[in-house]
Protein backbone atom coordinates (compact mmCIF):
# COMPACT_ATOMS: atom_id res chain seq x y z
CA UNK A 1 36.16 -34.81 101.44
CA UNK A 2 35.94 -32.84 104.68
CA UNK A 3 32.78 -30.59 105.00
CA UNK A 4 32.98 -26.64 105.76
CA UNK A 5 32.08 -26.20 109.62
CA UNK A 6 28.62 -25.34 110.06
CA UNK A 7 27.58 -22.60 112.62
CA UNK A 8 25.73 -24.34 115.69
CA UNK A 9 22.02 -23.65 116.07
CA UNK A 10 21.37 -19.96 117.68
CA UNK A 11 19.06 -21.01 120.63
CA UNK A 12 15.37 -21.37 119.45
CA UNK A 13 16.38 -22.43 115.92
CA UNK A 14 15.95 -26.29 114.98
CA UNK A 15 18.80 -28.10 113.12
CA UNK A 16 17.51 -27.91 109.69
CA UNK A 17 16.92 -24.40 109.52
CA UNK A 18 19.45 -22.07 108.00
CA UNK A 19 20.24 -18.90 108.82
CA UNK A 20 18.34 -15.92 106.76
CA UNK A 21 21.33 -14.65 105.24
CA UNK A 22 21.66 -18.29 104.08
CA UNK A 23 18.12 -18.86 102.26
CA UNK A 24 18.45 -15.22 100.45
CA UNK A 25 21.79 -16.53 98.79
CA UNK A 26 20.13 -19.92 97.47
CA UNK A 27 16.97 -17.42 96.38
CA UNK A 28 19.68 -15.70 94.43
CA UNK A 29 21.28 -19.03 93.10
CA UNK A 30 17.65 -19.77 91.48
CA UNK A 31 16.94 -17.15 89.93
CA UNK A 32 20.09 -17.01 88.23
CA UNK A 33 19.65 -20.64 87.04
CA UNK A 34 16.37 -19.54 85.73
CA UNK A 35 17.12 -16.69 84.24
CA UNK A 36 19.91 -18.49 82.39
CA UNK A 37 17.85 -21.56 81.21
CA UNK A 38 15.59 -18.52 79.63
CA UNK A 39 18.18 -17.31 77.92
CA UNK A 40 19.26 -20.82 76.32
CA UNK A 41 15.75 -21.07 75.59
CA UNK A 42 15.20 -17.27 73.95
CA UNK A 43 19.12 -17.97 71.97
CA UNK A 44 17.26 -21.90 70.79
CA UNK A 45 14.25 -20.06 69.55
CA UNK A 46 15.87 -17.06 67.54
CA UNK A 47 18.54 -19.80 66.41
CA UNK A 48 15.07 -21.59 65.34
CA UNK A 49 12.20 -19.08 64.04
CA UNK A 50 14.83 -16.24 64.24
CA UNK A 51 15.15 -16.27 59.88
CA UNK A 52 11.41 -16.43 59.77
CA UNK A 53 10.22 -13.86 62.10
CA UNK A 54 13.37 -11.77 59.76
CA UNK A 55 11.53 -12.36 56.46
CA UNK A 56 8.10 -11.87 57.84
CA UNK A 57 9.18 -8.22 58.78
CA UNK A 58 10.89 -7.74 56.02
CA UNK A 59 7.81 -9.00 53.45
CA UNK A 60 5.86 -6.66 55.88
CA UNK A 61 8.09 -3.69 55.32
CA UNK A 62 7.73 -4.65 51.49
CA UNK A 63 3.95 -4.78 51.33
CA UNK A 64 3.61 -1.51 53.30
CA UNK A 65 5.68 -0.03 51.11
CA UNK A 66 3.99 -1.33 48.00
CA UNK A 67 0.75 -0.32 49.14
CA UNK A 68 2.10 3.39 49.70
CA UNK A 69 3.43 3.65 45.91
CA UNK A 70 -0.15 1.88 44.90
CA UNK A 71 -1.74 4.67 46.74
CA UNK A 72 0.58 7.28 45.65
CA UNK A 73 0.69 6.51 42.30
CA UNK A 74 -3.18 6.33 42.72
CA UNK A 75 -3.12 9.74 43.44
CA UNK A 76 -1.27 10.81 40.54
CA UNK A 77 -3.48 8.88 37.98
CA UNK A 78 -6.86 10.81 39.33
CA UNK A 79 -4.98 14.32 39.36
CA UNK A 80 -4.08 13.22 35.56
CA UNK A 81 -7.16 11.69 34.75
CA UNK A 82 -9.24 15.22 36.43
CA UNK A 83 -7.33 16.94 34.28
CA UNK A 84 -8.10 15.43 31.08
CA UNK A 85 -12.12 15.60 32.13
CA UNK A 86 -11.17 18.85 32.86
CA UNK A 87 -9.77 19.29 29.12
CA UNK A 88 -12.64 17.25 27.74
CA UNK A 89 -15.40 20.09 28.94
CA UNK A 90 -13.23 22.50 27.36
CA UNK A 91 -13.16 20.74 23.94
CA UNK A 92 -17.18 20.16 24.56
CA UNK A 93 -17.46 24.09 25.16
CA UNK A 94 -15.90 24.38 21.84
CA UNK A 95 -17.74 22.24 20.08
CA UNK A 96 -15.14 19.64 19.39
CA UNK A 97 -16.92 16.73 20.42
CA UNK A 98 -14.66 14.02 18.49
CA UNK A 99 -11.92 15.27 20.28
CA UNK A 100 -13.57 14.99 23.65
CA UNK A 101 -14.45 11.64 22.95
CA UNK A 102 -11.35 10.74 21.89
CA UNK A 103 -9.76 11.82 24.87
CA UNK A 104 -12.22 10.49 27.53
CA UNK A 105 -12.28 6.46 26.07
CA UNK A 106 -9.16 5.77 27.64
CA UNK A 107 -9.80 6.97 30.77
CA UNK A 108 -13.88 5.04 30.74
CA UNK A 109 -11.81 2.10 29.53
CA UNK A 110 -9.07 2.09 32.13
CA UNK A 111 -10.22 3.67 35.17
CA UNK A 112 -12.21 1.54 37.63
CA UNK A 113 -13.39 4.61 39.86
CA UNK A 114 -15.48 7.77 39.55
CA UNK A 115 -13.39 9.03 37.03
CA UNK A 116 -14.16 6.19 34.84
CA UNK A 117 -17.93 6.61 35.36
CA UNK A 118 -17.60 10.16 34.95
CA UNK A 119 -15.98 10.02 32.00
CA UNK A 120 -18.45 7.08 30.18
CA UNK A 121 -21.30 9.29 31.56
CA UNK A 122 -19.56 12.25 29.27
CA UNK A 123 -19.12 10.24 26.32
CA UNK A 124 -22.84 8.94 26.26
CA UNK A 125 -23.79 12.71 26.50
CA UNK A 126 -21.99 13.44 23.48
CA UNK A 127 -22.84 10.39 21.60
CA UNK A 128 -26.11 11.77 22.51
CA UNK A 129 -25.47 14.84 21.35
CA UNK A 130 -24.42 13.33 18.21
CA UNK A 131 -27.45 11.43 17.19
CA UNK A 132 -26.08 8.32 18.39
CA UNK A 133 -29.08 7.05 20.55
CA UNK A 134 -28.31 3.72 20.43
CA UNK A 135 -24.44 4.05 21.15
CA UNK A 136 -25.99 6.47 24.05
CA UNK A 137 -28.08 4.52 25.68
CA UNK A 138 -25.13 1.63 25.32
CA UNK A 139 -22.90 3.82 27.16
CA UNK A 140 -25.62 4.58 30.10
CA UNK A 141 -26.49 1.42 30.91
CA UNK A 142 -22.91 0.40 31.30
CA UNK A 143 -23.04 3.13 34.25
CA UNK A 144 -26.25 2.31 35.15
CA UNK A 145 -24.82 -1.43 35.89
CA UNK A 146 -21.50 -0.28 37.31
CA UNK A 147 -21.51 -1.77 40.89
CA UNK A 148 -17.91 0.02 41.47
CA UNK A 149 -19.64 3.13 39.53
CA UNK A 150 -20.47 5.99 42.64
CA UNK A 151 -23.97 5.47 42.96
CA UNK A 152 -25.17 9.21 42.16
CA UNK A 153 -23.45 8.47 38.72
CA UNK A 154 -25.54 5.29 38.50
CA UNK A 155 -29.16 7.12 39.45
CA UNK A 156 -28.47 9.15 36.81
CA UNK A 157 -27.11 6.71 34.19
CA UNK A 158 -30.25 5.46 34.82
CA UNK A 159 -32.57 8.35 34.23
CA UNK A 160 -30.61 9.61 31.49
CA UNK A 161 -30.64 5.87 29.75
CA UNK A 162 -34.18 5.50 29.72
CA UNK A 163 -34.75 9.18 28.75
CA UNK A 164 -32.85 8.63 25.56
CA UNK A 165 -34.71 5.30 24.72
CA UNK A 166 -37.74 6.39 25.96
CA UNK A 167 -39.77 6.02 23.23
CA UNK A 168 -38.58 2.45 21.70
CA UNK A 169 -38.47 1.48 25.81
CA UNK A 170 -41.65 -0.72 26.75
CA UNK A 171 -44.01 1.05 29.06
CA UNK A 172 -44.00 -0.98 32.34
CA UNK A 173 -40.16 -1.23 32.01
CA UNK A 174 -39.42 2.32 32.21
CA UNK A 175 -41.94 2.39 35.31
CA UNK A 176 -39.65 -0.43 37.11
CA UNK A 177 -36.82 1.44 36.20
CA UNK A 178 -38.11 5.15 37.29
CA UNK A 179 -40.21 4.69 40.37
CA UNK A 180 -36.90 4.33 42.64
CA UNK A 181 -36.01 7.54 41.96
CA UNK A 182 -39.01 9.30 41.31
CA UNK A 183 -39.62 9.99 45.26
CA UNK A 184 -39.46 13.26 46.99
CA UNK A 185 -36.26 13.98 48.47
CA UNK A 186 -34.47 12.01 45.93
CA UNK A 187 -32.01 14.29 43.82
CA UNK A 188 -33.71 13.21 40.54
CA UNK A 189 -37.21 13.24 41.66
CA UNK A 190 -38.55 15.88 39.28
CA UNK A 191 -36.59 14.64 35.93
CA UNK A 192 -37.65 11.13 36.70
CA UNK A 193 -41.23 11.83 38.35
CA UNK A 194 -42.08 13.55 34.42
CA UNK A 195 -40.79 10.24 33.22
CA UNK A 196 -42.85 8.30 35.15
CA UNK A 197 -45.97 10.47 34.93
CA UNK A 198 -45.75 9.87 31.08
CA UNK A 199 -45.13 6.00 31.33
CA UNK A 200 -48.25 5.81 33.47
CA UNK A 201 -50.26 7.98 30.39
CA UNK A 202 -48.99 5.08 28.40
CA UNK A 203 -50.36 2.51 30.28
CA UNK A 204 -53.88 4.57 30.87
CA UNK A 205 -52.93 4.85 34.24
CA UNK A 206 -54.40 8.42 34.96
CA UNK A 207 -54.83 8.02 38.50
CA UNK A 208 -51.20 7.71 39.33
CA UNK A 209 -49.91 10.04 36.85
CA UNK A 210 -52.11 13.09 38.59
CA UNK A 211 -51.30 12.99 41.40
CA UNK A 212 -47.49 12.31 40.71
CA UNK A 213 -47.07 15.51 38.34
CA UNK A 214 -49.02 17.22 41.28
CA UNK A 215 -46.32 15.95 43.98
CA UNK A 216 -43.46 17.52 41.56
CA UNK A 217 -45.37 20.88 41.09
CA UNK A 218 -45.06 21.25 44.83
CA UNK A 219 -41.63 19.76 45.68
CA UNK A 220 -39.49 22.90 46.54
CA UNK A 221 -36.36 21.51 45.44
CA UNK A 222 -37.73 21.07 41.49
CA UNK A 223 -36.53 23.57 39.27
CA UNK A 224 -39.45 26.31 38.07
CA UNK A 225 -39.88 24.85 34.78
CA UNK A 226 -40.54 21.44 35.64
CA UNK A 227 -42.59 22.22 38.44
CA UNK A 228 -44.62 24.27 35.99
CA UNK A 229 -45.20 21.52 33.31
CA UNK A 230 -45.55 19.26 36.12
CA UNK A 231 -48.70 21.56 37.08
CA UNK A 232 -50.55 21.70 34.17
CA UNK A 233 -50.22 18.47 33.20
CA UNK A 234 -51.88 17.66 36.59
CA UNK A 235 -54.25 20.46 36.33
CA UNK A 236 -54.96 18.73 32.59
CA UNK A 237 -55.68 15.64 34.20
CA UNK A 238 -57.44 17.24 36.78
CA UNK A 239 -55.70 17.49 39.85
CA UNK A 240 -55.38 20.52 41.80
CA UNK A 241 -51.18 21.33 42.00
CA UNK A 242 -51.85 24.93 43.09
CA UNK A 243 -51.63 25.96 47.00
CA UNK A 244 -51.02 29.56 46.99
CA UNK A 245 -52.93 30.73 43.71
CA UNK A 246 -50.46 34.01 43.93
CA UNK A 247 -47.33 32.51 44.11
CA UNK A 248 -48.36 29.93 40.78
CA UNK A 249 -49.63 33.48 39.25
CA UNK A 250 -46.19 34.73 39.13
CA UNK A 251 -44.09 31.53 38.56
CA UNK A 252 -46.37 31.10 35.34
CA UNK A 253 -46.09 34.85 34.80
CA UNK A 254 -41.79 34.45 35.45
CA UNK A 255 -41.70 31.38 32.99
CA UNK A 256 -43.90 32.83 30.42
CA UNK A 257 -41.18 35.92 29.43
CA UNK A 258 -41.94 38.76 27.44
CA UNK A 259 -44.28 38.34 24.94
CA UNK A 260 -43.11 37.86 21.65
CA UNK A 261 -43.90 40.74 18.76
C-alpha cells in the first residue's frame, strides 16, 4: 500500500515533527473520540439507571404532592374545627353546656394539635362547671400531660387541675406542681402564687407563704383583686406588701365598691 507523500522538513524543523496545522487536526481527532466514548457511556448509563432515576422523580413528584393535600387538607380541618370552638362558646354563652360538650369530644378526641387541647381544656371547664370535679380534673391532667399539647395550654391545665382538686390534693404535691409557675414574669404567677401560698399554710410553712403573697401584691402584671388578697394575707401573716401607702389606699378603696345599704 503506497503511502501519501509527506512534505520535506521546512529548514530548522527535525523529521519527526509535524507541521502545526497537522497536530491541531489530531487535537481535533481526540476530542471527538472522547467526546463519543462519553456519549456511549452517558446512552449505557440511562440504558442502565435510566428507569430508576424515572421512578425516583416520579415517587418524588408523588410525595410532594401528597404532602401538599396533607397540608391543605390540614388547613381545612383547623378552619372547621375553629369554627366549631367557635360554636361551642356560643352554646356555653347560652347556657347549653351538654351541647357544647357534645360538640367539642370529637374534636379533643381526634385532633392532635391546639385545637384538640383547646377543646379538652373547654370540656374540663364545663365538666367543672357541672359539678363534675373528678371528670374535671380527669380532663386537665390529660392536657397537663399532653407533650404535643402547646405548652401555655399545658401551664394552665396544670393550674386549673390542681385548683379543682385542691382540697383532696396532698399538700407537698400541689407545691411540686405550683412552684414552676408561681414565678414573677410567668403568665400564671398570681393564680398559682395564691395556690402555693395556701399549700405552704398547710404545711405550717409561714415563712414562705409571706413573703410569696407579698411578691404577688407587688407584681404589676396581677390583676387588682388578687394583688389585694395577696396583700392582706401577707399583711395577716405579717409581712409588709405595701410600698406606696396611697396608691394601696385607693386600690382597697376601688375594690371595696359602694357600700352596701
Amino acid at each position: 500500500m503506497a503511502l501519501p507523500p509527506q512534505s520535506p522538513p521546512t529548514p530548522g524543523q527535525t523529521p519527526g515533527q509535524l507541521p502545526a496545522s497537522r497536530q491541531a487536526q489530531g487535537d481535533v481527532f481526540l476530542r471527538e473520540v472522547d467526546e463519543a466514548v462519553r456519549q456511549d457511556e452517558m446512552a449505557g448509563f440511562a440504558k442502565r439507571f435510566g428507569p430508576m432515576i424515572v421512578g425516583a422523580v416520579l415517587a418524588g413528584l408523588i410525595a410532594l404532592a401528597g404532602f401538599l393535600w396533607w397540608q391543605h387538607h390540614s388547613r381545612e380541618q383547623i378552619d372547621r374545627n375553629g369554627e366549631q370552638l367557635v360554636q361551642a362558646l356560643d352554646h356555653v354563652e347560652a347556657g347549653q353546656l351538654n351541647d357544647a360538650d357534645q360538640q367539642l369530644a370529637p374534636i379533643a378526641a381526634a385532633d392532635k394539635t391546639g385545637s384538640g387541647a383547646a377543646a379538652k381544656l373547654m370540656r374540663a371547664a364545663i365538666a367543672e362547671q357541672q359539678g363534675k370535679s373528678a371528670e374535671a380534673v380527669k380532663l386537665f391532667a390529660a392536657v397537663a400531660a399532653d407533650s404535643d399539647a402547646p405548652k401555655p395550654f399545658r401551664d394552665l391545665a396544670t393550674l386549673r387541675e390542681v385548683s379543682a382538686g385542691f382540697d383532696a390534693l396532698p399538700p407537698q404535691q400541689a407545691v411540686d406542681r405550683l412552684k414552676p409557675l408561681a414565678v414573677p414574669g410567668n403568665a400564671w404567677f398570681g393564680n398559682a402564687g395564691e395556690l402555693l401560698g395556701i399549700a405552704y399554710l398547710k404545711l405550717g410553712q409561714r415563712e414562705l407563704a409571706g413573703p410569696l403573697f407579698a411578691s404577688i401584691a407587688r407584681d404589676e402584671a396581677t390583676p387588682q383583686s388578687l394583688r389585694r388578697r395577696a396583700r392582706q394575707l401577707a399583711g395577716l401573716l405579717g409581712v409588709d406588701a405595701v410600698d406606696d401607702v396611697a396608691r394601696a389606699a385607693s386600690e382597697e378603696g376601688a375594690g371595696a365598691g359602694p357600700a352596701a345599704e
